[in-house]
Protein backbone atom coordinates (compact mmCIF):
# COMPACT_ATOMS: atom_id res chain seq x y z
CA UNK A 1 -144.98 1.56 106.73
CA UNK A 2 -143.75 -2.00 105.63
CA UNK A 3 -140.85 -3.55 107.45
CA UNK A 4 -137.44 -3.41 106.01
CA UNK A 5 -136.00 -6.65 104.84
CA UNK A 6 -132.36 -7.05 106.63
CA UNK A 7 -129.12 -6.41 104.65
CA UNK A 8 -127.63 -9.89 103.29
CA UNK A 9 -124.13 -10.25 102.26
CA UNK A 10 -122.71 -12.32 99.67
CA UNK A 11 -119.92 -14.54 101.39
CA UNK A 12 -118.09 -17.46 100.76
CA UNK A 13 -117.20 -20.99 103.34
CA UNK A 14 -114.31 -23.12 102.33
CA UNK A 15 -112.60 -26.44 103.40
CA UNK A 16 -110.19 -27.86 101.85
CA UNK A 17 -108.19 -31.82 102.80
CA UNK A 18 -105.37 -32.86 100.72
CA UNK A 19 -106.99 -34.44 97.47
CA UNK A 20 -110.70 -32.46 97.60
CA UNK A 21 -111.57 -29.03 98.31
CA UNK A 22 -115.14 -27.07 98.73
CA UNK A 23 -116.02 -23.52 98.30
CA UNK A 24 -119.62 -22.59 98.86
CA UNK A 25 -121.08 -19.21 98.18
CA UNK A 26 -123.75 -18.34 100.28
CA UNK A 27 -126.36 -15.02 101.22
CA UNK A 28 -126.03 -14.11 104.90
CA UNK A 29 -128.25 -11.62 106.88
CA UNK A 30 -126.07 -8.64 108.15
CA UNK A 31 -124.68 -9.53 111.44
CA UNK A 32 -124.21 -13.02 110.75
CA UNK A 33 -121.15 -14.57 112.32
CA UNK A 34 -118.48 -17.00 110.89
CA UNK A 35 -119.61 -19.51 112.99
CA UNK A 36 -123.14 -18.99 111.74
CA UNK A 37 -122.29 -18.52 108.05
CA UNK A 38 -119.91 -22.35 108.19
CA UNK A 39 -123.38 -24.02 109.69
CA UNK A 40 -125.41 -22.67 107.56
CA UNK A 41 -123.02 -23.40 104.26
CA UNK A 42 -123.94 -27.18 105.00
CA UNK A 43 -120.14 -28.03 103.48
CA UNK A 44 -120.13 -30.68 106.42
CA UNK A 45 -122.34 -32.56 104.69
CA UNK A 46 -119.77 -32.99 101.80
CA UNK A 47 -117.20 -33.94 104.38
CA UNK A 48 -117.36 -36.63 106.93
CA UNK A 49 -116.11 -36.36 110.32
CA UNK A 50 -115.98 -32.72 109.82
CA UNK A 51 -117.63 -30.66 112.89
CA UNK A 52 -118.37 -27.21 112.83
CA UNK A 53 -118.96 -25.74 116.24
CA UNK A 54 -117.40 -22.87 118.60
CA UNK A 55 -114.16 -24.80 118.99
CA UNK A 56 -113.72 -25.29 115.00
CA UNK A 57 -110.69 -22.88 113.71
CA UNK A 58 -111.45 -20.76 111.30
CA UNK A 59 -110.10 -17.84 109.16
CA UNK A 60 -110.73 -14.45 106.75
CA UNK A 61 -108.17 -14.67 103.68
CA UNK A 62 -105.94 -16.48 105.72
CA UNK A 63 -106.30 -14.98 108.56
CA UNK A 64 -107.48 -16.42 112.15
CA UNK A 65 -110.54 -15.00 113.71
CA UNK A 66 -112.94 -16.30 116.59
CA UNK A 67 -116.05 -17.57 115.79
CA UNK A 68 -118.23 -15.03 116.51
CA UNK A 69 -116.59 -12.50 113.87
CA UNK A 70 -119.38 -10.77 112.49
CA UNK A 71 -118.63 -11.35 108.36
CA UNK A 72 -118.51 -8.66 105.81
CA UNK A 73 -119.69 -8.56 102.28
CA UNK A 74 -117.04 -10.77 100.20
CA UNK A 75 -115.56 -12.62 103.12
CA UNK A 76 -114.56 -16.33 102.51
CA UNK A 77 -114.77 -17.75 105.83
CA UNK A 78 -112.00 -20.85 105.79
CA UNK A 79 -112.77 -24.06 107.52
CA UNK A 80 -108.89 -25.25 109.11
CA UNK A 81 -107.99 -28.89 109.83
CA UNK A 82 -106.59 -29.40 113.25
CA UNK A 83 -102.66 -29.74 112.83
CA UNK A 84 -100.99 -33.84 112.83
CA UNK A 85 -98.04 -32.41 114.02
CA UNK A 86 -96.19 -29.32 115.84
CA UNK A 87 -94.57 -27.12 113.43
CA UNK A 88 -92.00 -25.92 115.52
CA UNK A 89 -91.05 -30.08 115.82
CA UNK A 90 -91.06 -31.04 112.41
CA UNK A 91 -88.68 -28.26 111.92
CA UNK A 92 -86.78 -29.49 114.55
CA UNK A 93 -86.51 -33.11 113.09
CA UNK A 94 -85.72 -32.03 109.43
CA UNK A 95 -82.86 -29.92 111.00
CA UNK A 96 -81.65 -32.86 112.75
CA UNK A 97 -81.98 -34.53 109.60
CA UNK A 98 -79.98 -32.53 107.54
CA UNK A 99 -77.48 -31.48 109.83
CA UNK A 100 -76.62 -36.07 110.10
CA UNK A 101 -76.98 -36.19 106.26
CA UNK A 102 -74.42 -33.17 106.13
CA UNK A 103 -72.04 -35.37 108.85
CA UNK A 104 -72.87 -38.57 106.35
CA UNK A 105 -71.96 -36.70 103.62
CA UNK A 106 -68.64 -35.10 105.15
CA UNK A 107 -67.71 -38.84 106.37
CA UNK A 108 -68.28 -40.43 102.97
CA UNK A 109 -66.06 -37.17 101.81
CA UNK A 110 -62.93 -37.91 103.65
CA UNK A 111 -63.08 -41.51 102.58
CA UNK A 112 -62.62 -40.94 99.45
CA UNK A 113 -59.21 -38.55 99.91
CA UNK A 114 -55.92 -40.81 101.06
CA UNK A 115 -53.99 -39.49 104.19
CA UNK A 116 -52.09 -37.40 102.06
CA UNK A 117 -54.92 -35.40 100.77
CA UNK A 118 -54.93 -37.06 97.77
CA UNK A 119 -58.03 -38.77 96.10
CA UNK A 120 -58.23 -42.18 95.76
CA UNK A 121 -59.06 -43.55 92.51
């Protein structure tokens, strides 16, 4: 009786930065991990300074998942960047920032009008 060759699944790795992206399609035996499947996709080599290891971030179709997620057949394992800044306070700037261009705005506004209500021209 010969010895049956493992499953392999067809999956993708991707990583993306602002001005290049990478998608490599790759066979994986069953079990592999997404981990696994991002080391053995060698897209690192296409990116410098990118590490892949067990603290890396990584995703299914947008969605986050550890490491050692097993993969299934058509999975695109995503590569994520580490964030430059907190979400929650860029929101909390541009708010700021809108709510002193609205002030601005309302302050230019009133300028214009006389003290009677009446606009200046």
């Amino acid at each position: 009786m010969s010895a049956q060759l493992p499953e392999t699944l067809a999956v993708e790795v991707a990583y993306a930065l602002p001005d290049e992206q990478r998608i490599v399609a790759l066979e994986v035996p069953a079990g592999t991990t997404a981990l696994e499947a991002a080391q053995r996709s060698g897209i690192a080599e296409h990116f410098p300074g990118l590490v892949i290891d067990e603290s890396s971030k990584l995703g299914i179709f947008g969605q986050i998942i550890s490491p050692a997620q097993p993969l299934s057949a058509g999975d695109r394992v995503e590569i994520y960047r580490p964030l430059i800044a907190d979400p929650k306070e860029v929101r909390k700037a541009r708010a700021a920032r809108a709510k002193a261009r609205r002030a601005q705005q309302g302050a230019e506004d009133s300028d214009e009008t006389d003290e009677a209500g009446n606009q200046e021209g």
